[in-house]
PDB file of N, CA and C in Angstrom:
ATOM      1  N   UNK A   1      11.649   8.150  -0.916  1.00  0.00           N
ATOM      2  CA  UNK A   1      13.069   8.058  -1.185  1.00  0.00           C
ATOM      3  C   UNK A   1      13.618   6.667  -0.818  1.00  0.00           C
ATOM      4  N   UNK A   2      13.006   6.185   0.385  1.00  0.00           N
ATOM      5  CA  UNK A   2      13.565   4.995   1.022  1.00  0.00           C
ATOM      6  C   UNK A   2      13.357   3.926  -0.336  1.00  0.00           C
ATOM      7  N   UNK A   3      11.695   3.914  -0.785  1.00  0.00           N
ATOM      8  CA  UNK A   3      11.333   3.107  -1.933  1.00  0.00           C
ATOM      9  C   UNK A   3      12.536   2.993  -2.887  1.00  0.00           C
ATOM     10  N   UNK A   4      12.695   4.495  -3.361  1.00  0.00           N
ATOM     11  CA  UNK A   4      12.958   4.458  -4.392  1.00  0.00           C
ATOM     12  C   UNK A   4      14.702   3.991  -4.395  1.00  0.00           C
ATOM     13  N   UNK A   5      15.669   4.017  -3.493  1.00  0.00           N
ATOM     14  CA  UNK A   5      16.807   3.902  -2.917  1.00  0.00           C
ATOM     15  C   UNK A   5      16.958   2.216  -3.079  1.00  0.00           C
ATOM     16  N   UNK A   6      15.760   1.641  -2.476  1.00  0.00           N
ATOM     17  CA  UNK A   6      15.827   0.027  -2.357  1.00  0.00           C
ATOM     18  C   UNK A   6      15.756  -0.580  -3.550  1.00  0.00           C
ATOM     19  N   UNK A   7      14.931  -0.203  -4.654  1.00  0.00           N
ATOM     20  CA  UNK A   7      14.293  -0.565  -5.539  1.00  0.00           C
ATOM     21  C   UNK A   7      15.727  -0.315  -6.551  1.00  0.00           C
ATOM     22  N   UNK A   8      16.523   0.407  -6.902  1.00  0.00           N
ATOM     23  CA  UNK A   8      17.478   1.154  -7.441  1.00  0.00           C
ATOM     24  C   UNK A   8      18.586   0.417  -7.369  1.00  0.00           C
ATOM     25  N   UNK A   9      19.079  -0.341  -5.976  1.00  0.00           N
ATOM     26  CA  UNK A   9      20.149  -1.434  -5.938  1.00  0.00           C
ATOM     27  C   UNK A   9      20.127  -2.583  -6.505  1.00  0.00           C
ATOM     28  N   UNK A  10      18.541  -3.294  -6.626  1.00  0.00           N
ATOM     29  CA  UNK A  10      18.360  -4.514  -7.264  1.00  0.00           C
ATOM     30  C   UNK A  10      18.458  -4.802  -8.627  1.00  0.00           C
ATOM     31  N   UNK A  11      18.898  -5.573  -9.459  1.00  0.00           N
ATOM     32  CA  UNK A  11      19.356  -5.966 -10.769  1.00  0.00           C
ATOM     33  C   UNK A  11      18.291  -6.184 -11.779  1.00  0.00           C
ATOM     34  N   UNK A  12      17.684  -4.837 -11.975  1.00  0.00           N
ATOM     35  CA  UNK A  12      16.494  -5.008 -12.745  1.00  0.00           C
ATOM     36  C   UNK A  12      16.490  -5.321 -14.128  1.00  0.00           C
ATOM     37  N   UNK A  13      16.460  -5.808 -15.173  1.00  0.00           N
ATOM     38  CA  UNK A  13      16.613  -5.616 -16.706  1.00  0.00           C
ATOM     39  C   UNK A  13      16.054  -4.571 -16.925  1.00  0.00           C
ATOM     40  N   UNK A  14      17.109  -3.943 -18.389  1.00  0.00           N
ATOM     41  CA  UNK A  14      16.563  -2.595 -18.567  1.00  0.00           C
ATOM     42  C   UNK A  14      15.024  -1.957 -19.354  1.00  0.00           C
ATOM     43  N   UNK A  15      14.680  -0.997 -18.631  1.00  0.00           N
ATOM     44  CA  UNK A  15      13.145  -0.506 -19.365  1.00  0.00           C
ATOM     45  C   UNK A  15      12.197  -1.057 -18.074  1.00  0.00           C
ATOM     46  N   UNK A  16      12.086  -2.553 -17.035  1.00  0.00           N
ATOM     47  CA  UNK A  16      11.578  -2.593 -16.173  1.00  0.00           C
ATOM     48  C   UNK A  16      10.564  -2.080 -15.140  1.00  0.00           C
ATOM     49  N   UNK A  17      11.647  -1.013 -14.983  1.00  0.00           N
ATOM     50  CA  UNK A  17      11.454  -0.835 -13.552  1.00  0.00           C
ATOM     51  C   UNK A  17      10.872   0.995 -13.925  1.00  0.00           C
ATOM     52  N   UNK A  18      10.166   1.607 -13.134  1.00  0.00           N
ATOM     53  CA  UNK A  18       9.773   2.947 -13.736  1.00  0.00           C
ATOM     54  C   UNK A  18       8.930   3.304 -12.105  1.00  0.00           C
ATOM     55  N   UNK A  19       9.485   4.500 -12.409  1.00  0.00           N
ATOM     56  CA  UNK A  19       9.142   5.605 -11.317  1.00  0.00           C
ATOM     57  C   UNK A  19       8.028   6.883 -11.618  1.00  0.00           C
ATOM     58  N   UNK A  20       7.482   6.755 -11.012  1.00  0.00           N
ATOM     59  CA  UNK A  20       6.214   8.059 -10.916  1.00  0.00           C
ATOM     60  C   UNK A  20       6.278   9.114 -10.386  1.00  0.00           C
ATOM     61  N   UNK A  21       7.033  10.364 -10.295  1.00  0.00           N
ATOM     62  CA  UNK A  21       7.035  10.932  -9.669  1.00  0.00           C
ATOM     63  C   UNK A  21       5.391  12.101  -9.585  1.00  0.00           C
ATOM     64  N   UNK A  22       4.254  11.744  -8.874  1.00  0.00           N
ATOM     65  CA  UNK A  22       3.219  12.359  -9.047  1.00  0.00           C
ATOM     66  C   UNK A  22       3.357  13.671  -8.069  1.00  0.00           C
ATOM     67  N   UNK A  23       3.800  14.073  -7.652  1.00  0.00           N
ATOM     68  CA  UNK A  23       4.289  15.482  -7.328  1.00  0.00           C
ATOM     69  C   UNK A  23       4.687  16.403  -8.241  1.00  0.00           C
ATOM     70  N   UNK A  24       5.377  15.723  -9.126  1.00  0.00           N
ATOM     71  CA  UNK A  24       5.862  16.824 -10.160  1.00  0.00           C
ATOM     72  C   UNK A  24       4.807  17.220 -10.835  1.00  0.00           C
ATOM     73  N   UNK A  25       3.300  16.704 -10.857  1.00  0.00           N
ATOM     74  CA  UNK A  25       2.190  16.986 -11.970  1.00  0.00           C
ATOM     75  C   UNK A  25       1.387  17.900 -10.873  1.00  0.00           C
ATOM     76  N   UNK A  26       0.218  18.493 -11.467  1.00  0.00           N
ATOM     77  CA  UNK A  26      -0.668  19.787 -11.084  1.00  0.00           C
ATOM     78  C   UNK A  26      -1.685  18.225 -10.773  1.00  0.00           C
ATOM     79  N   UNK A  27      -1.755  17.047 -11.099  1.00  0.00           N
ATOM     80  CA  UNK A  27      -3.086  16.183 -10.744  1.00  0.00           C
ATOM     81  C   UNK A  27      -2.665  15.384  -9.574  1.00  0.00           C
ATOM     82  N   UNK A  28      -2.378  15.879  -8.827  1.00  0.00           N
ATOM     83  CA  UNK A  28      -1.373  15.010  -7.505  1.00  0.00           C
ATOM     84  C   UNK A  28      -2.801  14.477  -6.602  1.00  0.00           C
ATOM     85  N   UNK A  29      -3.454  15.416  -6.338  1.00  0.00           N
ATOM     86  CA  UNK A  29      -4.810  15.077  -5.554  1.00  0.00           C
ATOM     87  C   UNK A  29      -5.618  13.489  -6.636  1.00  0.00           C
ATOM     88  N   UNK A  30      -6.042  14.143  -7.926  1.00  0.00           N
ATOM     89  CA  UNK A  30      -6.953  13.768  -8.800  1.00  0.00           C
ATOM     90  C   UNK A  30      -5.811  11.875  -8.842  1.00  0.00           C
ATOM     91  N   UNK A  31      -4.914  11.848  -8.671  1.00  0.00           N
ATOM     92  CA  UNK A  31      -4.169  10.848  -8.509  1.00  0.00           C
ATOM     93  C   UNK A  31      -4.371  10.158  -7.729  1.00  0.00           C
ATOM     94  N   UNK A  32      -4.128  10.645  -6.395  1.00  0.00           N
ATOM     95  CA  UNK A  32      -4.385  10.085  -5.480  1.00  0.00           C
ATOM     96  C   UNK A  32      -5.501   9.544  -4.869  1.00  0.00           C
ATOM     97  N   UNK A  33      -6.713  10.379  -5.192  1.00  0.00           N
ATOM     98  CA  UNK A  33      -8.130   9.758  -5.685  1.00  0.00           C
ATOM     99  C   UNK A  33      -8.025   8.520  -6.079  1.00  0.00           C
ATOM    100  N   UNK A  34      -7.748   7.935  -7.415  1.00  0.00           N
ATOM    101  CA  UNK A  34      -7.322   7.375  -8.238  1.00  0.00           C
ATOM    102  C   UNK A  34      -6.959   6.062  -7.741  1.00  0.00           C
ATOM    103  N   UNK A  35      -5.390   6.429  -7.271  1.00  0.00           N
ATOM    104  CA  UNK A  35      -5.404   5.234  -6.261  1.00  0.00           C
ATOM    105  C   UNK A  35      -5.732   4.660  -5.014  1.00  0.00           C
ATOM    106  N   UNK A  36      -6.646   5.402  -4.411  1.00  0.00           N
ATOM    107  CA  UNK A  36      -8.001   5.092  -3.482  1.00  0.00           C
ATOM    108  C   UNK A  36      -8.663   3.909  -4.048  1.00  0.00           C
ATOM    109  N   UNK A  37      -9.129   4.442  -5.278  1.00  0.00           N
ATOM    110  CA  UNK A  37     -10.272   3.453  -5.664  1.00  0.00           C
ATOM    111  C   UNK A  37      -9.452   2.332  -5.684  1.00  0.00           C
ATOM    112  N   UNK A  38      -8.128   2.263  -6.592  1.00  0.00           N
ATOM    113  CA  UNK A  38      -8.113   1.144  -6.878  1.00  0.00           C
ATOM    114  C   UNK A  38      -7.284   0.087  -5.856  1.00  0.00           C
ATOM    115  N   UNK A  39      -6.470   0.979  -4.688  1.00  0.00           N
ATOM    116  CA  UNK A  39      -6.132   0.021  -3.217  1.00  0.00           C
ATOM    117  C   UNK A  39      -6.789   0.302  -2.276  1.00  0.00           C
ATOM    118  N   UNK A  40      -7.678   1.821  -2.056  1.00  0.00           N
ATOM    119  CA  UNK A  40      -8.063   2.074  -1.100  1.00  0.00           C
ATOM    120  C   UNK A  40      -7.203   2.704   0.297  1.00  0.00           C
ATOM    121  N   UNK A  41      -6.424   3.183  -0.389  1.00  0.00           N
ATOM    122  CA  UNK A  41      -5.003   3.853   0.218  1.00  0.00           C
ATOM    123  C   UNK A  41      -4.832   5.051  -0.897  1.00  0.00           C
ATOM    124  N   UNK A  42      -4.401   6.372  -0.091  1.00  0.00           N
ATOM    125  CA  UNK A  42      -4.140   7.433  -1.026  1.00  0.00           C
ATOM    126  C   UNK A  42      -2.850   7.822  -1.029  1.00  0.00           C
ATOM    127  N   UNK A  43      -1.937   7.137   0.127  1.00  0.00           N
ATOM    128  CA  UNK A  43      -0.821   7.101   0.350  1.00  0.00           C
ATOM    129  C   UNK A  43       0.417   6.956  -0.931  1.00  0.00           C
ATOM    130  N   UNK A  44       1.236   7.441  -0.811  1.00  0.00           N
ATOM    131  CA  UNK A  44       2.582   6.976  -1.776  1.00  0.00           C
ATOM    132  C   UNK A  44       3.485   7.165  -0.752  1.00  0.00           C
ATOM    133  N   UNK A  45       5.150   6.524  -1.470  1.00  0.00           N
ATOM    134  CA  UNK A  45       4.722   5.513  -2.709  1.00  0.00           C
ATOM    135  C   UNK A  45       3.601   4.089  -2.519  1.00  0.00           C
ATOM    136  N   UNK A  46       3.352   3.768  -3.882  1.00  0.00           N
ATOM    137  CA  UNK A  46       2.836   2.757  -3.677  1.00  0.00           C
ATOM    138  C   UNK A  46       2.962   1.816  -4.895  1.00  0.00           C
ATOM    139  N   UNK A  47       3.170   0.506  -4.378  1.00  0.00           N
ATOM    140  CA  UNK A  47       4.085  -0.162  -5.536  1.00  0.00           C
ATOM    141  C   UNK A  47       3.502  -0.970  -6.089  1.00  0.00           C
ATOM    142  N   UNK A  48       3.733  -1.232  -7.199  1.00  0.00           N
ATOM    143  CA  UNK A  48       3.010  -2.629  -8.364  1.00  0.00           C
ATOM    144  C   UNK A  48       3.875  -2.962  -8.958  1.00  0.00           C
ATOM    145  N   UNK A  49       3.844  -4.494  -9.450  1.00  0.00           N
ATOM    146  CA  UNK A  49       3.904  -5.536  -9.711  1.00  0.00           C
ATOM    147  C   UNK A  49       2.989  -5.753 -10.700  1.00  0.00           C
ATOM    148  N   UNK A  50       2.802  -5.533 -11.918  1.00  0.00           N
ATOM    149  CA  UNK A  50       2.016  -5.593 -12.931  1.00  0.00           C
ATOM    150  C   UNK A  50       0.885  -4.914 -12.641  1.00  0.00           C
ATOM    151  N   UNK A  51      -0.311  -5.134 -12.264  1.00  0.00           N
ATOM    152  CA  UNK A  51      -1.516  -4.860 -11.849  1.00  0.00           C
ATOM    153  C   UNK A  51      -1.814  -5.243 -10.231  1.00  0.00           C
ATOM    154  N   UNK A  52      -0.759  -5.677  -9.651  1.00  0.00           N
ATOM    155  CA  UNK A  52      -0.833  -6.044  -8.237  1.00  0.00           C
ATOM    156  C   UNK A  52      -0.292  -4.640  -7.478  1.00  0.00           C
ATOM    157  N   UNK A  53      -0.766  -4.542  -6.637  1.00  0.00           N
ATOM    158  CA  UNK A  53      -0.605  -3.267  -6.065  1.00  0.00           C
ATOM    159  C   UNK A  53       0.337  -3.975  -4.064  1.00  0.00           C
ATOM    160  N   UNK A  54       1.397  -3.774  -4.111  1.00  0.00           N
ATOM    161  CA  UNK A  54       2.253  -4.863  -3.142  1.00  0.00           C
ATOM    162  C   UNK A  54       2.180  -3.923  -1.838  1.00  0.00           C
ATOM    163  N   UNK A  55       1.336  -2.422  -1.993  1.00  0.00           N
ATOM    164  CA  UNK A  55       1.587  -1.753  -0.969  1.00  0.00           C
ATOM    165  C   UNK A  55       2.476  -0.335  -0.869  1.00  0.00           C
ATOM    166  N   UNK A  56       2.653   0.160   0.443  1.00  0.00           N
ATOM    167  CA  UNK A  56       3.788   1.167   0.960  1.00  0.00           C
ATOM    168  C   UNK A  56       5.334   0.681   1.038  1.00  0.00           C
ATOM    169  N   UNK A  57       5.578   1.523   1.190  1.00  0.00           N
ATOM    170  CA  UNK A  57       7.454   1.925   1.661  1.00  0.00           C
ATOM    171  C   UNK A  57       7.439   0.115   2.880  1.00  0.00           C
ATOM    172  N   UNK A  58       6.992   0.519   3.751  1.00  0.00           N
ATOM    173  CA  UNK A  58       7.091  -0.279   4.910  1.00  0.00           C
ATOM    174  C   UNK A  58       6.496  -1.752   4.527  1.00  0.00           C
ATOM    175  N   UNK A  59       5.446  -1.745   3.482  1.00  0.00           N
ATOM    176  CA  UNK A  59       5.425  -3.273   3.117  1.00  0.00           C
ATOM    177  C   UNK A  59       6.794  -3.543   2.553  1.00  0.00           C
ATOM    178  N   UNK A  60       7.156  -3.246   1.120  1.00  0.00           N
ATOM    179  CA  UNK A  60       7.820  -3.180   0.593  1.00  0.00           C
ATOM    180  C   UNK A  60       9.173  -3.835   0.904  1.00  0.00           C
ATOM    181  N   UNK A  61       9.731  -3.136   2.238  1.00  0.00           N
ATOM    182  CA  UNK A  61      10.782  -3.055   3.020  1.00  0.00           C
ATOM    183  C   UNK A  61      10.763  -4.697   3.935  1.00  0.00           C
ATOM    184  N   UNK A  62       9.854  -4.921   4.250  1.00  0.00           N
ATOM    185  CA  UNK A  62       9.078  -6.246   5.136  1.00  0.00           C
ATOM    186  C   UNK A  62       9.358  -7.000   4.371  1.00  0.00           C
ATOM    187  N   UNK A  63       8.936  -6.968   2.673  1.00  0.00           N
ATOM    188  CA  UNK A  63       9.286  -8.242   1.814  1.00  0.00           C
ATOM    189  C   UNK A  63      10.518  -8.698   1.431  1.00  0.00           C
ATOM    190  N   UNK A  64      11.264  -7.337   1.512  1.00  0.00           N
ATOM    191  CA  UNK A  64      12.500  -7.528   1.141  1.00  0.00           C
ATOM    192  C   UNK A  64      13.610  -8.499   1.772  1.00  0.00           C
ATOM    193  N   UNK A  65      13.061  -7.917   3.057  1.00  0.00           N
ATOM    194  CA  UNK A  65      13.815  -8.602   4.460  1.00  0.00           C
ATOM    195  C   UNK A  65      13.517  -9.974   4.612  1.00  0.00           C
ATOM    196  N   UNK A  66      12.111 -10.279   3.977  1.00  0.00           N
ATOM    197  CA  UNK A  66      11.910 -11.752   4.047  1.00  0.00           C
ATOM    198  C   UNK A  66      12.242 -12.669   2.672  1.00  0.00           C
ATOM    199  N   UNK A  67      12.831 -12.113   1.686  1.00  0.00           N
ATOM    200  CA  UNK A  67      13.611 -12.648   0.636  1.00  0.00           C
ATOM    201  C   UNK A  67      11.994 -12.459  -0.597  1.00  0.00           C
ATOM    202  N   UNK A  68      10.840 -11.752  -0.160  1.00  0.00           N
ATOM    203  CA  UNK A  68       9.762 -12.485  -0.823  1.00  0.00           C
ATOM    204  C   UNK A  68       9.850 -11.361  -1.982  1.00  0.00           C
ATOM    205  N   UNK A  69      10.273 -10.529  -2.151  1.00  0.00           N
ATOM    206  CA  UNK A  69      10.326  -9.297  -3.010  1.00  0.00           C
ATOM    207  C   UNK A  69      11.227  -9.861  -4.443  1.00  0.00           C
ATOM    208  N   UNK A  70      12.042 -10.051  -3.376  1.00  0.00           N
ATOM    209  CA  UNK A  70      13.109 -11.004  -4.662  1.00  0.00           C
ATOM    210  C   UNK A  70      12.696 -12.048  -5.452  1.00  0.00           C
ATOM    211  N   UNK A  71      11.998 -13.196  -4.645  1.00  0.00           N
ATOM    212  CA  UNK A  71      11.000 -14.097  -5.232  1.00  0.00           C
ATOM    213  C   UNK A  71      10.224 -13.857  -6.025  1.00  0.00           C
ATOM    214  N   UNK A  72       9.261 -12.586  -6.060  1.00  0.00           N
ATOM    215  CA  UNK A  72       8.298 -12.401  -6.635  1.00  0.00           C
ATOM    216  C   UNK A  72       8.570 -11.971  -7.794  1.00  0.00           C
ATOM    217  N   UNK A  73       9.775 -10.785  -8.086  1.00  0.00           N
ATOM    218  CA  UNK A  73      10.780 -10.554  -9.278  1.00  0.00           C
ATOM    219  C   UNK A  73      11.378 -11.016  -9.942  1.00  0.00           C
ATOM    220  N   UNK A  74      12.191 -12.300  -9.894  1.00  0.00           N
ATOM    221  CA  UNK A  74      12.086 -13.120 -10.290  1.00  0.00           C
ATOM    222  C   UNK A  74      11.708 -14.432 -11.063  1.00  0.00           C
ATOM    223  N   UNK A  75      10.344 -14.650 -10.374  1.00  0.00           N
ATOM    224  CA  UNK A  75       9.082 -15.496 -10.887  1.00  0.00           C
ATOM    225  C   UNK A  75       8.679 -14.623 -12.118  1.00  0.00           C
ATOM    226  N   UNK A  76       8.800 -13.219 -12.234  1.00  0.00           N
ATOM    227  CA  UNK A  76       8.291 -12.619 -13.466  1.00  0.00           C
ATOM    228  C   UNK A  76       9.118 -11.969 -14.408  1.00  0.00           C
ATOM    229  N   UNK A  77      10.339 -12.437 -13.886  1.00  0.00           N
ATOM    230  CA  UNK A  77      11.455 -12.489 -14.961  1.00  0.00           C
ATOM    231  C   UNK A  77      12.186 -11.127 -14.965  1.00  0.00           C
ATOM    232  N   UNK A  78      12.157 -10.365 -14.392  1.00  0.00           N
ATOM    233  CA  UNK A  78      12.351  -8.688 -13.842  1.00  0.00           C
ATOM    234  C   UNK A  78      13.821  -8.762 -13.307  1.00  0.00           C
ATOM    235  N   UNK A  79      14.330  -9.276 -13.262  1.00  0.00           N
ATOM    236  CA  UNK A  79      15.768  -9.537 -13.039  1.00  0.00           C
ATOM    237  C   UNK A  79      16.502  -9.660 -13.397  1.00  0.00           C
ATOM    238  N   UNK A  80      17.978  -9.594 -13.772  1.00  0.00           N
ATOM    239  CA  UNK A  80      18.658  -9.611 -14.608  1.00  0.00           C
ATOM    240  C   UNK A  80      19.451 -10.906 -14.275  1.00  0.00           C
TER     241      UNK A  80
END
């Protein structure tokens, strides 16, 4: 919720920005598998940046605070 709360205030252009809710599906495990392999964390949320995988709630939150979240959104044009 925290993710999704932070992510929700920032000035995204529209179509952007997209949410997963993998709870709502019967493959929540087979998912989470999934993203094991590919961060090695089974944890959610967990956030990307194209094919970059930036982490948890608590990274997330860390970048923000250090202006680098914004930076990085930016640099890829995700902003309005």
């Amino acid at each position: 919720m925290r993710t999704q709360e932070l992510l929700s205030q920032l000035p995204f252009k529209q179509e952007v920005l997209e949410f997963v809710d993998i709870i709502a599906t019967s493959d929540t495990s087979k998912i989470q598998g999934y993203l094991q392999q590919l961060t090695g964390a089974r944890t959610v949320p967990q956030i990307f940046i194209h094919k970059d995988c930036l982490g948890g709630c608590t990274d997330l939150m860390e970048m923000h605070q250090s202006g680098e979240l914004l930076k990085q959104l930016k640099q890829i044009g995700a902003l309005q």
